[in-house]
N, C-alpha and C. Protein backbone atom coordinates (compact mmCIF):
# COMPACT_ATOMS: atom_id res chain seq x y z
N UNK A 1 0.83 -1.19 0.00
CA UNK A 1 0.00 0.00 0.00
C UNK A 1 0.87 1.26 0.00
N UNK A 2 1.55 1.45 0.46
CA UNK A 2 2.74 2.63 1.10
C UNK A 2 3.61 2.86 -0.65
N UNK A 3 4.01 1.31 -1.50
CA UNK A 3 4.67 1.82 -2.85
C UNK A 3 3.43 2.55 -3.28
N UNK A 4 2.15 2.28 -3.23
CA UNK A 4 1.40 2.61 -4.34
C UNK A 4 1.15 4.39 -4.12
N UNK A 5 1.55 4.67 -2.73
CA UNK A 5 0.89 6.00 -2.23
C UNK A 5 2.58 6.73 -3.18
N UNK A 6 3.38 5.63 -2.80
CA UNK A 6 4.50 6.70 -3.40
C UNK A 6 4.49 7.33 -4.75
N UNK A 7 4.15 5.88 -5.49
CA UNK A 7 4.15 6.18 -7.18
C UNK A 7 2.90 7.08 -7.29
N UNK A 8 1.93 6.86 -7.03
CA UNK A 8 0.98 8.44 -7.48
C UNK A 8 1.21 9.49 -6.64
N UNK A 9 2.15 9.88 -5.76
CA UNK A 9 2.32 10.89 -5.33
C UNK A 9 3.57 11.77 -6.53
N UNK A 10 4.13 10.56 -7.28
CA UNK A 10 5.22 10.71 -8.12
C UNK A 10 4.13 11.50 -9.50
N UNK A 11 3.20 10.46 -9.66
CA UNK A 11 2.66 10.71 -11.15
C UNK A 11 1.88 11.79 -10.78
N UNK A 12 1.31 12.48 -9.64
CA UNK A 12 1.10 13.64 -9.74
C UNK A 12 1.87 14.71 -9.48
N UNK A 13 2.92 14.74 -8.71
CA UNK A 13 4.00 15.60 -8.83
C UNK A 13 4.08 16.06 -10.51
N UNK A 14 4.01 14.86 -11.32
CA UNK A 14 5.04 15.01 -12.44
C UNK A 14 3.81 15.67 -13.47
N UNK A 15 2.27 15.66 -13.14
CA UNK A 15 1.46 16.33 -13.66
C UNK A 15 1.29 17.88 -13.55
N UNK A 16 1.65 17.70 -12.11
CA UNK A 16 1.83 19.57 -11.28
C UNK A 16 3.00 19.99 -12.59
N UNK A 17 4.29 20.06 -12.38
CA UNK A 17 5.21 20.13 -13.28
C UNK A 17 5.16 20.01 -14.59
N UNK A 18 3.99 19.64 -15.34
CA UNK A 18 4.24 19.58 -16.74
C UNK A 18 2.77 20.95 -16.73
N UNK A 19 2.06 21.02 -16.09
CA UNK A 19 1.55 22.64 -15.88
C UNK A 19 2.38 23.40 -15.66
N UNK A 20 2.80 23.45 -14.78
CA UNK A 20 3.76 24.71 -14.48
C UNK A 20 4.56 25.24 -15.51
N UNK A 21 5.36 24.46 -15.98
CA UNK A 21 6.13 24.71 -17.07
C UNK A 21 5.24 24.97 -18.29
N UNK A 22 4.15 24.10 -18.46
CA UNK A 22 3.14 24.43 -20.12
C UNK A 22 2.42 26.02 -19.91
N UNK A 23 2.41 26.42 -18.40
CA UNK A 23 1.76 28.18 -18.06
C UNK A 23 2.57 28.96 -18.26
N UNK A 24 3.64 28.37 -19.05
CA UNK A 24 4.31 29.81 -18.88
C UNK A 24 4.63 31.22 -18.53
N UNK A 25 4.36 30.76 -17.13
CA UNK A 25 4.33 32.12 -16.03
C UNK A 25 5.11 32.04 -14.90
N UNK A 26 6.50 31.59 -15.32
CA UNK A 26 7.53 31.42 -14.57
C UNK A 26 7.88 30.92 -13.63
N UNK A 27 6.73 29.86 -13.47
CA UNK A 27 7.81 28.64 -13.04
C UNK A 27 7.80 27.68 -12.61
N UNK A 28 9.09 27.47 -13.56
CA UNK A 28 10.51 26.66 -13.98
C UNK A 28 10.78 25.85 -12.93
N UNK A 29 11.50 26.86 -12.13
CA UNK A 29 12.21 26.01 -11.29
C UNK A 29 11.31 25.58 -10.36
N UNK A 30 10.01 26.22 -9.61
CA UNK A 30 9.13 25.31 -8.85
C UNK A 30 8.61 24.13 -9.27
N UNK A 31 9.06 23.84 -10.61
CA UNK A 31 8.33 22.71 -11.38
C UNK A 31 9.59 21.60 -11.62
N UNK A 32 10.24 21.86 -11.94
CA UNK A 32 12.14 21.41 -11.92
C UNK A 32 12.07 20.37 -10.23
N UNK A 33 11.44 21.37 -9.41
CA UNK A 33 11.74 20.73 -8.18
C UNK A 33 10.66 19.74 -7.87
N UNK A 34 9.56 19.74 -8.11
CA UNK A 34 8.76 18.88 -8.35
C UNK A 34 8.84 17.68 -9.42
N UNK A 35 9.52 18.19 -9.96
CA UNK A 35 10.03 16.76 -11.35
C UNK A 35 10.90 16.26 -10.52
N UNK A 36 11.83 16.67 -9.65
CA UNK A 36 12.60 15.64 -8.58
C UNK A 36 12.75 15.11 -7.77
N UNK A 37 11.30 15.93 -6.98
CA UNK A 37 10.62 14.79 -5.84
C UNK A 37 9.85 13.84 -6.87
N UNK A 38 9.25 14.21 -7.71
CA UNK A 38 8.63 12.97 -8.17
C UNK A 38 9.17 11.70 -8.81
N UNK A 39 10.47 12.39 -9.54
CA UNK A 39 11.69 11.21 -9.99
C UNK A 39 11.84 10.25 -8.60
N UNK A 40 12.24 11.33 -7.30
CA UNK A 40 12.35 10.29 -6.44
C UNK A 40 11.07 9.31 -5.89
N UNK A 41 9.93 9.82 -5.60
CA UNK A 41 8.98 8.86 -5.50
C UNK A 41 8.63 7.69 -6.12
N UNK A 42 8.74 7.94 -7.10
CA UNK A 42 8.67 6.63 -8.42
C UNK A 42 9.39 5.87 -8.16
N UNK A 43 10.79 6.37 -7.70
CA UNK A 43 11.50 5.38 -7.81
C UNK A 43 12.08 4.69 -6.67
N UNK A 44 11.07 5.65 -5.52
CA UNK A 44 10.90 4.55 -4.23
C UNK A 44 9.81 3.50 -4.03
């Protein structure tokens, strides 16, 4: 139960982040950092 909370906490991280960046209203890097908690979730 606990992988499964990780990986969709990952695949929505990585949804937040592909908004952020597609709004082009700067930002990047709040979304950058969210693409790397979510890299890491996934891949816990």
């Amino acid at each position: 139960m606990n992988l499964k909370v990780l990986e969709w906490s990952g695949v929505i991280t990585a949804n937040v982040y592909s908004l952020f960046v597609a709004s082009n209203a700067g930002l990047e890097f709040l979304g950058f950092v969210l693409l790397f908690v979510s890299a890491i979730s996934i891949g816990g």
